[in-house]
Protein backbone atom coordinates (compact mmCIF):
# COMPACT_ATOMS: atom_id res chain seq x y z
CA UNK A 1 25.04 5.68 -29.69
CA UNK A 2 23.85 8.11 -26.78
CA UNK A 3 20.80 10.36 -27.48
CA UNK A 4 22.26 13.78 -27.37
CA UNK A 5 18.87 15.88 -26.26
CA UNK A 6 19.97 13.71 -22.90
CA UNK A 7 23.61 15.50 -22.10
CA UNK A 8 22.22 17.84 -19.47
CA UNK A 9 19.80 15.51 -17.77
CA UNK A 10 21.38 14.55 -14.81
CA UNK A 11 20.21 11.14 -12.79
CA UNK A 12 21.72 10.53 -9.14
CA UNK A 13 20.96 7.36 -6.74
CA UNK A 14 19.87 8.56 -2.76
CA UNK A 15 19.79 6.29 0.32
CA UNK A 16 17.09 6.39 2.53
CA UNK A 17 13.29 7.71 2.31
CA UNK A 18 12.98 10.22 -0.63
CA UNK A 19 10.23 11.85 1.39
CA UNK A 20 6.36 12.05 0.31
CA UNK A 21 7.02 15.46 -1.90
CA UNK A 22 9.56 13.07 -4.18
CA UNK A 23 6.58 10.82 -3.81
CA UNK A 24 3.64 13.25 -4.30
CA UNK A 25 5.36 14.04 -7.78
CA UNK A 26 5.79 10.57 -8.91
CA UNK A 27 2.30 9.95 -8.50
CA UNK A 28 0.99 13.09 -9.93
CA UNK A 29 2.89 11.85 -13.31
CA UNK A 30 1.64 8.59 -13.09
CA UNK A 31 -2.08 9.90 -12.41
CA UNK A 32 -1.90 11.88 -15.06
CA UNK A 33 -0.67 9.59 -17.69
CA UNK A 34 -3.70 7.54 -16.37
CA UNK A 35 -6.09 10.37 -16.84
CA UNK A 36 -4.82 11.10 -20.63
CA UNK A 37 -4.68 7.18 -21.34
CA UNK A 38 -8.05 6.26 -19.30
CA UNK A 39 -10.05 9.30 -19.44
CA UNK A 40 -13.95 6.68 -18.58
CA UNK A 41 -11.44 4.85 -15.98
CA UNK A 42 -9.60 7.51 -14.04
CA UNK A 43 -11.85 9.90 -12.44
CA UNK A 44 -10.01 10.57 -9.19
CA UNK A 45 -6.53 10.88 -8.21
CA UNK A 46 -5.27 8.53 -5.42
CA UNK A 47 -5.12 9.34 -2.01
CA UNK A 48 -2.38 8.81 0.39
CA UNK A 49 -3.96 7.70 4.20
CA UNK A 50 -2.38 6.63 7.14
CA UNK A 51 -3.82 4.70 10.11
CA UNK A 52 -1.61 5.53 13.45
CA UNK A 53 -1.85 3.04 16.40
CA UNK A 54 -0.31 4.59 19.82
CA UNK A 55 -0.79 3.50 23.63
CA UNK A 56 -2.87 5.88 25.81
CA UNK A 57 0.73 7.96 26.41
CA UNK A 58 0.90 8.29 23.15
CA UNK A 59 4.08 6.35 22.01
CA UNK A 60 4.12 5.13 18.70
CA UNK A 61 2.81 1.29 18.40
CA UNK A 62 2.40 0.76 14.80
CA UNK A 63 0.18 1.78 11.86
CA UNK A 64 -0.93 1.13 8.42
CA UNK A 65 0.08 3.50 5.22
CA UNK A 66 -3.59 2.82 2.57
CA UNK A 67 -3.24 4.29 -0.90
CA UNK A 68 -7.05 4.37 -2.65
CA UNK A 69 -7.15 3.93 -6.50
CA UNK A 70 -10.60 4.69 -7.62
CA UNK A 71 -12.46 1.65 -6.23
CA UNK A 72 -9.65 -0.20 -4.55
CA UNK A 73 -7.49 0.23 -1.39
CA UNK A 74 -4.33 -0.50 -1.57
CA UNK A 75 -2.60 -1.40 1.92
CA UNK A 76 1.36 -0.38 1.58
CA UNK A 77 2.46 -1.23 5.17
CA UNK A 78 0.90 -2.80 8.10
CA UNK A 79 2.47 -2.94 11.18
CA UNK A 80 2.28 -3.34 15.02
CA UNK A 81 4.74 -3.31 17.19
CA UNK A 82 5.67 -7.42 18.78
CA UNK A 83 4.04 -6.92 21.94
CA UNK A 84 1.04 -5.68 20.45
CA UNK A 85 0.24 -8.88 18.31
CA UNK A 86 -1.56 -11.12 18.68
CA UNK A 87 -4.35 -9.26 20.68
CA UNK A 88 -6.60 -8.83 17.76
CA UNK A 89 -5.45 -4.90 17.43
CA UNK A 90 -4.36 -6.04 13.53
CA UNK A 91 -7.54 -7.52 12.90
CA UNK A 92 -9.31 -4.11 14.12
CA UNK A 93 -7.24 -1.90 11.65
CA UNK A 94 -8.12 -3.94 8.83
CA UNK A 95 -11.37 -3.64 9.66
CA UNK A 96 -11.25 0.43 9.84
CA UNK A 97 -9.23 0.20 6.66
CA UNK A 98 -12.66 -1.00 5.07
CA UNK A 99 -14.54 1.10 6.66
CA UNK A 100 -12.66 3.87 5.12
CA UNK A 101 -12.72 1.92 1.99
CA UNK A 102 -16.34 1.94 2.10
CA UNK A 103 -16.58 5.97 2.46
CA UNK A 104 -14.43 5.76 -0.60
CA UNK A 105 -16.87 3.54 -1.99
CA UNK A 106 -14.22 1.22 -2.70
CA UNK A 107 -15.11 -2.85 -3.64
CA UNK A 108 -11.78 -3.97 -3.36
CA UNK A 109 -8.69 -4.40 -0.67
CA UNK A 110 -5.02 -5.48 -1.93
CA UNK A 111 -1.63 -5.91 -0.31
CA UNK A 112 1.32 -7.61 -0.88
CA UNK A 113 3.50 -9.81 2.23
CA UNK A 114 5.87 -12.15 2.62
CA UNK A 115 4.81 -15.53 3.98
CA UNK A 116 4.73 -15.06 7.66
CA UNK A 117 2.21 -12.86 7.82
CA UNK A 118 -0.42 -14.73 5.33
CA UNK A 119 -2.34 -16.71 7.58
CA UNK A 120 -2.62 -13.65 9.58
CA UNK A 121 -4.69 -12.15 5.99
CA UNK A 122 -6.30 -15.29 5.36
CA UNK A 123 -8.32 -15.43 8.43
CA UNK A 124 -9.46 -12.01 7.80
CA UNK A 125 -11.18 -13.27 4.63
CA UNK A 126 -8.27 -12.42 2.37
CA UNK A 127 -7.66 -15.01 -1.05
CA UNK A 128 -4.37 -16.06 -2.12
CA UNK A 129 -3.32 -14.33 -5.56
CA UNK A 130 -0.15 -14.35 -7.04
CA UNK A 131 3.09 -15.87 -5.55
CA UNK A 132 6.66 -14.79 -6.06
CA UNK A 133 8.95 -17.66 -4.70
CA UNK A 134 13.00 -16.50 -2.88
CA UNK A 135 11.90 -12.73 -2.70
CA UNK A 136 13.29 -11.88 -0.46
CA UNK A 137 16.35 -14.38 -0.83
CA UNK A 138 14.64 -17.40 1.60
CA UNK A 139 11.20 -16.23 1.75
CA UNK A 140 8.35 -16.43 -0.76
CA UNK A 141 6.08 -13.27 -1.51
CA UNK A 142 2.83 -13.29 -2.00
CA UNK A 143 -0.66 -10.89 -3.16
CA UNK A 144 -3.70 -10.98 -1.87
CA UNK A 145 -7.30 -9.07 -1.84
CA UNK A 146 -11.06 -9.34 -0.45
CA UNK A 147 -14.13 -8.29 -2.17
CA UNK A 148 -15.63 -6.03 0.10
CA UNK A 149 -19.29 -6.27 -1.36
């Protein structure tokens, strides 16, 4: 039996990149459900950053997308374009993302990747967390984080 308080609610599916306002308001609900539910724990809202990497003409070689949660960054995407690995440019933007976790006084870095890109974390003094085996279909998925104190 449908609920009948939902007959004009209307739900669509879009393709593509909703854009950061559909984004913006996502979070704002979910912040402040946190904020009601975890008044001592939630004192700030998160913050959207984003690292750009571009040659000396300017064209676009990669970047990172950082959300901060209170005392933790949270890397989204990190990504350099092929020619550009490899040189130790990825291991220089993980080391400005903690150096803008630290003006955030953040203690902790997390991000999720699938296994190619691991060892790549590891040697940047990142530990193995969780791991989520065929996701994507043939690949395994995993979650990592460093301490930063």
């Amino acid at each position: 039996m449908e609920d009948e308080s939902f007959e004009t609610i209307q739900m669509s599916w879009h393709e593509g990149d909703p854009g950061n306002s559909f984004q913006s308001k996502l979070q704002r609900i979910i912040n402040k459900y946190l904020h009601q539910a975890y008044p001592e724990k939630t004192n700030q809202e998160t913050k959207k950053l984003t690292l750009h990497v571009t040659d000396e003409e300017g064209a676009f070689m990669g970047g990172a997308v950082i959300l901060i949660h209170q005392n933790w960054v949270e890397i989204v995407l990190l990504a350099l374009v092929r020619k550009m690995r490899g040189l130790g440019l990825g291991r220089r933007m993980l080391e400005m993302i903690e150096e803008k976790a630290h003006e955030f006084g953040c203690k902790r870095i997390r991000t999720e990747t699938c296994e190619i890109n691991v060892g790549f974390y590891q040697r940047c003094g990142y530990k193995m967390g969780e791991k989520l085996e065929d996701y994507p279909p043939g690949l395994n998925y995993f979650w990592l984080h460093k301490d930063l104190e």
